[in-house]
Protein backbone atom coordinates (compact mmCIF):
# COMPACT_ATOMS: atom_id res chain seq x y z
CA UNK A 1 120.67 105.64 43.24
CA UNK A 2 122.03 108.78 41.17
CA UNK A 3 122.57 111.28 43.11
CA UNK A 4 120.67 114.86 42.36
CA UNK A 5 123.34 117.90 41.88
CA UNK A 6 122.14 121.45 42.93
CA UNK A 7 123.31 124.68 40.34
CA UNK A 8 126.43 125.03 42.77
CA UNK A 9 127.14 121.04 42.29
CA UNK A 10 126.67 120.72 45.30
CA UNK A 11 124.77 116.84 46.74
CA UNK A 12 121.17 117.55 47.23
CA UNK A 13 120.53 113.95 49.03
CA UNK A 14 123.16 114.83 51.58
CA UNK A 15 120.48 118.36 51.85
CA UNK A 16 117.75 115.98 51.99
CA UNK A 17 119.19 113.73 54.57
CA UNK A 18 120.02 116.58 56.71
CA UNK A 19 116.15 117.56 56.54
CA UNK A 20 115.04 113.90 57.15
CA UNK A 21 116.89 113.96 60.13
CA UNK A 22 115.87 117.51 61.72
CA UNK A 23 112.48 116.18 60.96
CA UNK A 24 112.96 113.38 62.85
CA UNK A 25 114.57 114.48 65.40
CA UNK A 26 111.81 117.33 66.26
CA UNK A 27 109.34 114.83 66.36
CA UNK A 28 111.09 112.70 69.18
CA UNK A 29 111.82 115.90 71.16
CA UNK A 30 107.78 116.92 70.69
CA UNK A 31 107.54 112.76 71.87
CA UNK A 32 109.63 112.89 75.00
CA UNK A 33 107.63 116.30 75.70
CA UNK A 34 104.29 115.02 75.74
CA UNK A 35 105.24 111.76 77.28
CA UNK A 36 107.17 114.13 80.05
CA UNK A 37 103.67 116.11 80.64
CA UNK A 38 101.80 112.96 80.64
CA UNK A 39 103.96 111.72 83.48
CA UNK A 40 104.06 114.81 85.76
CA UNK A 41 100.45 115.44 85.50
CA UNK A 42 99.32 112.12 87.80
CA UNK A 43 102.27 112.69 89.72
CA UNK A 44 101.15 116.22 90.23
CA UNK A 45 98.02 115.20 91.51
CA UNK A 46 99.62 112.36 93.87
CA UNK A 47 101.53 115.12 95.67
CA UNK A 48 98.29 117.66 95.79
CA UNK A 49 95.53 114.76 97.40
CA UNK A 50 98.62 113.25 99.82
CA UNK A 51 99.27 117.37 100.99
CA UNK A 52 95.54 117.02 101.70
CA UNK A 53 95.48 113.89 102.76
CA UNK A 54 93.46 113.10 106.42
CA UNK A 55 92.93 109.41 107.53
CA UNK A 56 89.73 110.46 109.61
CA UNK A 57 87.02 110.60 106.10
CA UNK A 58 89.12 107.85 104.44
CA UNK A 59 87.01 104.81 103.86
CA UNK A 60 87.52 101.11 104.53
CA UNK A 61 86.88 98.67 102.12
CA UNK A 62 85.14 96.65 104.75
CA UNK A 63 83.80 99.29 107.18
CA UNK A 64 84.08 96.95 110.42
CA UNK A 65 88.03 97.00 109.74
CA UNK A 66 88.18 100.71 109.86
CA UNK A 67 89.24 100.24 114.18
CA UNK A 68 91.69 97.35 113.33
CA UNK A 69 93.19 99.18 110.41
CA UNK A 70 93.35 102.53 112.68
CA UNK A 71 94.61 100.49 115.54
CA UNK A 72 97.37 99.19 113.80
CA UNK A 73 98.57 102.29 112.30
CA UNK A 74 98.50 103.75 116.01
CA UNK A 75 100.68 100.74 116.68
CA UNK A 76 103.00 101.18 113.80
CA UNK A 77 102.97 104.87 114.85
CA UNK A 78 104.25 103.76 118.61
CA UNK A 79 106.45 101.30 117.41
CA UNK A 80 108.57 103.52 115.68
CA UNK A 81 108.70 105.69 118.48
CA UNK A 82 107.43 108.68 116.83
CA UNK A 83 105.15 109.74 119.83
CA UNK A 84 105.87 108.79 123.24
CA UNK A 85 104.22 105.11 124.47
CA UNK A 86 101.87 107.03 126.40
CA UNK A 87 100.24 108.81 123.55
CA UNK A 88 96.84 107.93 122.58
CA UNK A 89 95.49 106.82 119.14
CA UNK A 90 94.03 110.22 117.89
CA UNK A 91 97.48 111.43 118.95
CA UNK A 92 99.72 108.82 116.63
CA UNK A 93 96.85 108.99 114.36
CA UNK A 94 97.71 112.72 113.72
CA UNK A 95 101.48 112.14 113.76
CA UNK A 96 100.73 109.55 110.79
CA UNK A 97 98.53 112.17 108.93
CA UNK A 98 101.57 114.35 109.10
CA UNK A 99 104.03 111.87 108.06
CA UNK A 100 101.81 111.32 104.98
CA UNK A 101 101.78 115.33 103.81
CA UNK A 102 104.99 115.24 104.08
């Protein structure tokens, strides 16, 4: 290809290059910036509804395993000795919503 020669003699396709390549290169940073936002908005919202989060209104899939499922993350709860053996359900119960808000 011949090359175009400013008024200085200077290479205007090196110029152009140059501008091909700032183009190009803004439109990846604008890229990683909206896939960035994107990202951080769900995760935003994950953090917000788990700071809220409260096992008692949560629903069951099946509603007659709403005791088992309870029961079992009492147990869990015991288990890993994070209340005394003692302690009743509503009392792990509250220790898991806690764990879960972080």
């Amino acid at each position: 290809q011949p090359m175009i020669r400013g008024p200085d003699g200077t290479l205007l396709k090196a110029a152009f290059l140059v501008l091909v390549a700032g183009t190009y290169s803004a439109f990846l940073v604008v890229l990683a910036n909206v896939v960035a936002w994107r990202w951080a908005n769900p995760l935003r919202d994950m953090q917000t509804s788990t700071q809220e989060f409260d096992l008692a209104p949560a629903n069951c899939t099946v509603g007659a395993d709403r005791h088992m499922v309870k029961g079992n993350i009492a147990a869990r709860v015991k288990d890993c000795r994070l209340v005394g053996p003692e302690s009743t359900d509503e009392e792990a119960l509250a220790v898991f919503n806690q764990l879960v808000k972080g």
